[in-house]
Each structure stands twice: as structure tokens, then as C-alpha cells.
Protein backbone atom coordinates (compact mmCIF):
# COMPACT_ATOMS: atom_id res chain seq x y z
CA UNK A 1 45.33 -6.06 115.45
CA UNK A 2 47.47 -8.47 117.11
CA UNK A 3 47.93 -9.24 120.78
CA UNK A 4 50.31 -10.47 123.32
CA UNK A 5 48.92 -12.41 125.89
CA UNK A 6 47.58 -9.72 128.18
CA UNK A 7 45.89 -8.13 125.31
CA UNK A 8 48.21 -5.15 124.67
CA UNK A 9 49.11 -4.30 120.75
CA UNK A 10 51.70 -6.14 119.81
CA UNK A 11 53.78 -4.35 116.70
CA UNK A 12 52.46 -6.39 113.38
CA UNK A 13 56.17 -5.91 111.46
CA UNK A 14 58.41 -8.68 111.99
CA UNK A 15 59.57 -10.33 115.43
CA UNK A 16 62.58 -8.87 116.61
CA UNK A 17 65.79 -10.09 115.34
CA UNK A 18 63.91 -12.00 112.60
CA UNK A 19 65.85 -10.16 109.69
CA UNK A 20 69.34 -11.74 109.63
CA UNK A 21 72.60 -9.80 108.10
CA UNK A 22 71.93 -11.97 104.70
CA UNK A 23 68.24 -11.10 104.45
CA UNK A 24 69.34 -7.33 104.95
CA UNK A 25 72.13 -7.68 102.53
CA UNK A 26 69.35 -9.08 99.60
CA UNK A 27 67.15 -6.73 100.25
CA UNK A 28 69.71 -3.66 100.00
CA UNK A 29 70.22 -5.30 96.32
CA UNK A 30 66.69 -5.70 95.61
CA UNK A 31 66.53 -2.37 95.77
CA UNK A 32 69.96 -1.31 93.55
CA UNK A 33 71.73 0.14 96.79
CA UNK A 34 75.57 -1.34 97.37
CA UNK A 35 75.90 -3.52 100.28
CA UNK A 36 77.59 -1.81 103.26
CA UNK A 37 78.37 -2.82 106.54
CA UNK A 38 76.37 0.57 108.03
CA UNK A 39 73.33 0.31 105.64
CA UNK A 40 73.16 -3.58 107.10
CA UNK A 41 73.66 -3.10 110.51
CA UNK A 42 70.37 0.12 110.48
CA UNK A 43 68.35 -2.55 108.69
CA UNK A 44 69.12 -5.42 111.53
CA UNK A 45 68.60 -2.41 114.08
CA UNK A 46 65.28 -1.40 113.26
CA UNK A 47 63.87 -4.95 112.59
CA UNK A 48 65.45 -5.54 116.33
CA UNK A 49 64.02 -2.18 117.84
CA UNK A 50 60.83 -0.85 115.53
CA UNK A 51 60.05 2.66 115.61
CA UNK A 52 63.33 3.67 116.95
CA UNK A 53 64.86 7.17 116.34
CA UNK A 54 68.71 7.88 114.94
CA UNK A 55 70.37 8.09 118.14
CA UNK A 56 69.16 4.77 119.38
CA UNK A 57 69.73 2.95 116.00
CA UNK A 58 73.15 5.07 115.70
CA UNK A 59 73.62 2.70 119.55
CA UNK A 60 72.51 -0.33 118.16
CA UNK A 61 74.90 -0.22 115.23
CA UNK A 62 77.91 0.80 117.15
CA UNK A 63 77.73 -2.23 119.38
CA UNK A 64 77.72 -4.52 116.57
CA UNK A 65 80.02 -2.69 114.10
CA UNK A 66 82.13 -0.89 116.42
CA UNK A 67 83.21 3.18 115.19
CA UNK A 68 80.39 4.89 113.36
CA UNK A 69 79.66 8.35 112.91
CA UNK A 70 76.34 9.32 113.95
CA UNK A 71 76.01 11.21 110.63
CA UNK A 72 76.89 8.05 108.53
CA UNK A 73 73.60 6.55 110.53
CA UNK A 74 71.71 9.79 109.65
CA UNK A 75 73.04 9.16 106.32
CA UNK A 76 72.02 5.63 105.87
CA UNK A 77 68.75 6.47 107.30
CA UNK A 78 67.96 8.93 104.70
CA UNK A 79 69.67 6.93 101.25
CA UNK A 80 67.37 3.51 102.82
CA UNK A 81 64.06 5.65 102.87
CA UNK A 82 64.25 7.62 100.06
CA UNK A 83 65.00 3.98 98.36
CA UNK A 84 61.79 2.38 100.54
CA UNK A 85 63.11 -0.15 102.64
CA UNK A 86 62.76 2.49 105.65
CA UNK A 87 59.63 4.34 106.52
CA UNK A 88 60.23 7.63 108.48
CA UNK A 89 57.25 8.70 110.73
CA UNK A 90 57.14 12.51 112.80
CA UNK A 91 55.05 12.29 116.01
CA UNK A 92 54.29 15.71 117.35
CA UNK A 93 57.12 16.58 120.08
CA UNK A 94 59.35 14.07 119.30
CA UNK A 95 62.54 13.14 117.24
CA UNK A 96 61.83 11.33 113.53
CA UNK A 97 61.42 7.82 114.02
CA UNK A 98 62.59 4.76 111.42
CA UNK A 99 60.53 1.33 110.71
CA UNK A 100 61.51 -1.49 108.54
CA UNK A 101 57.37 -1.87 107.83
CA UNK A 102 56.64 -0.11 104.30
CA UNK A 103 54.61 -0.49 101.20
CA UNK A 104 51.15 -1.49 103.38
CA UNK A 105 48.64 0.34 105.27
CA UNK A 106 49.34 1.70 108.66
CA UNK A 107 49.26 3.97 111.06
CA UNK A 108 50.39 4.43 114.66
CA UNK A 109 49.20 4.73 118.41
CA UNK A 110 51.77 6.44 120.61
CA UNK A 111 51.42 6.35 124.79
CA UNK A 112 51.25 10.27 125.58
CA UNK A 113 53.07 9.01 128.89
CA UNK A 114 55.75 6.33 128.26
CA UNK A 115 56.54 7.16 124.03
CA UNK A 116 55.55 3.70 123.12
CA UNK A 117 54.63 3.17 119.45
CA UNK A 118 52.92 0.28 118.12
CA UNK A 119 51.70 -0.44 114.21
CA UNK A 120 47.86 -0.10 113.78
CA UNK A 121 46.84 -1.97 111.09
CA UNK A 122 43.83 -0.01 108.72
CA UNK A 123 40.43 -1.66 108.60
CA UNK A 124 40.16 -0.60 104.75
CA UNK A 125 42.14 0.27 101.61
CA UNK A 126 44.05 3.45 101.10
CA UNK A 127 43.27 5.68 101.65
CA UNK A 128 41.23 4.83 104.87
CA UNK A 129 40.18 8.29 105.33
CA UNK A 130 38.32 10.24 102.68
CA UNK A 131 38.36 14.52 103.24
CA UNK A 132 35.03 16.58 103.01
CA UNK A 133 36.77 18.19 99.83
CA UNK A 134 39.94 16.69 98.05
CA UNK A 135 40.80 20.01 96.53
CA UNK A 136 41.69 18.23 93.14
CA UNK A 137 43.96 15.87 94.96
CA UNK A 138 44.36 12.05 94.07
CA UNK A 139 44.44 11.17 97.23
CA UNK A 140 46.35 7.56 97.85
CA UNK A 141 47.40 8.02 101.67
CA UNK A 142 46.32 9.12 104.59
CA UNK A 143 48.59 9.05 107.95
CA UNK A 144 46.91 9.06 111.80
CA UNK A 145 48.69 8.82 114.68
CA UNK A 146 46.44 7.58 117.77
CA UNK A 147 47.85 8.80 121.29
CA UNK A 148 46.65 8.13 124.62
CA UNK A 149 47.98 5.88 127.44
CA UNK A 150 49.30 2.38 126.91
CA UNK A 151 48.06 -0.41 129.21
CA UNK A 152 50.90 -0.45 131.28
CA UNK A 153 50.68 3.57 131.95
CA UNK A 154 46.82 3.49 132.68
CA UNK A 155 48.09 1.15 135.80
């Protein structure tokens, strides 16, 4: 898994602010939705602030677009994952969260202390964890979420 400098995960998706408004526009059409101005501004929000739930990306869009309704973000957030550009992930005790990192596999270590989330890239093909008993299910993912404390929290 990737590192910053002090050895602490480091998210594996894209930097932030690496997806420009074009890039977010051509990938909207990629996947047959209409290019809006909202649908744009959550994809440019996420790829600046991973992992992010609707309030914060509803934030993020408002400064750039000015007046939208936080149920046109909810909105957007719902049309762009059912479509698969957006991922939506559920930790235990918190609000849904959105990431722009789909279509590999992943999973997730949340800090029990601070809420931080970072990617965790799986060490084998999916799924990378096989039940006692499948049940007659063809099994193609499986989702873990790690928590414990983050390095700066164990300080």
C-alpha cells in the first residue's frame, strides 16, 4: 500500500484535484449520463476530498457552483453510483460515504478515534475472502473495513 513520507497510508485513488471539470464531463458521457453542472462539480468534489459523506460534498459543490439543494447532491450521488462512477461505502456508526475509486479491489481502514478513511488495496483477486460455506452463492466480492487508530491518534 502506498506511503507518505512518515509511513502513514496514503489513499491509492487519484491525487487530489487531479480530475479536472473536462475529465469529469467525459466521463459522465462515457457512461450515457447528461452533463450537468451538479453531477460535475460531486465528481471534482470527491476526487478533491475521497471518502467524503453528502453534507461535506453538498459544501464543496456550493462553493464552486454557488445555490444547490442538498437533495440535488443526494440526488446526484445516487444517479452517479447506480451508473458506477461513484462507490458508496457504510461504516458502522457513521453517515454513507462517496469515492470516485470503483471497478478494482478494495477495502477500507477507518481510525476508531479521528474517522479517517484510507483505500486498502487487496493482496489477491476477488474475492479475497473465501466463506466456510458459500450457501450456493457465486461469490465475486467481499467488503472489510479495518478500524483501529491512525498514526497520528496513537500519538
Amino acid at each position: 500500500m502506498p506511503t507518505d513520507e512518515e509511513g502513514r497510508p496514503r489513499p491509492a485513488a487519484r491525487r487530489q484535484g487531479e480530475t479536472s471539470r473536462d475529465d469529469a464531463a467525459s466521463r459522465l458521457r462515457a457512461a450515457g449520463l447528461r452533463v450537468t453542472a451538479p453531477r460535475v462539480g460531486v465528481l471534482v468534489a470527491l476526487e478533491c476530498e475521497s471518502h467524503a459523506d453528502a453534507d461535506t460534498v453538498a459544501r464543496h459543490v456550493r462553493s464552486s457552483l454557488g445555490a444547490v439543494s442538498t437533495q440535488a447532491v443526494y440526488d446526484v450521488l445516487h444517479a452517479l453510483t447506480e451508473a458506477g462512477l461513484l462507490r458508496r461505502i457504510e461504516p458502522a456508526g457513521s453517515a454513507a460515504r462517496y469515492e470516485t475509486r470503483v471497478g478494482d479491489n478494495h477495502h477500507h481502514m477507518i481510525c476508531r478515534s479521528c474517522g479517517v478513511i484510507v483505500d486498502v488495496d487487496c493482496s489477491g483477486e476477488a474475492p479475497c475472502l473465501a466463506p466456510a460455506h458459500t450457501h450456493g452463492f457465486a461469490l465475486d466480492e467481499a467488503e472489510v473495513t479495518f478500524w483501529g487508530l491512525c498514526p497520528d491518534c496513537r500519538q
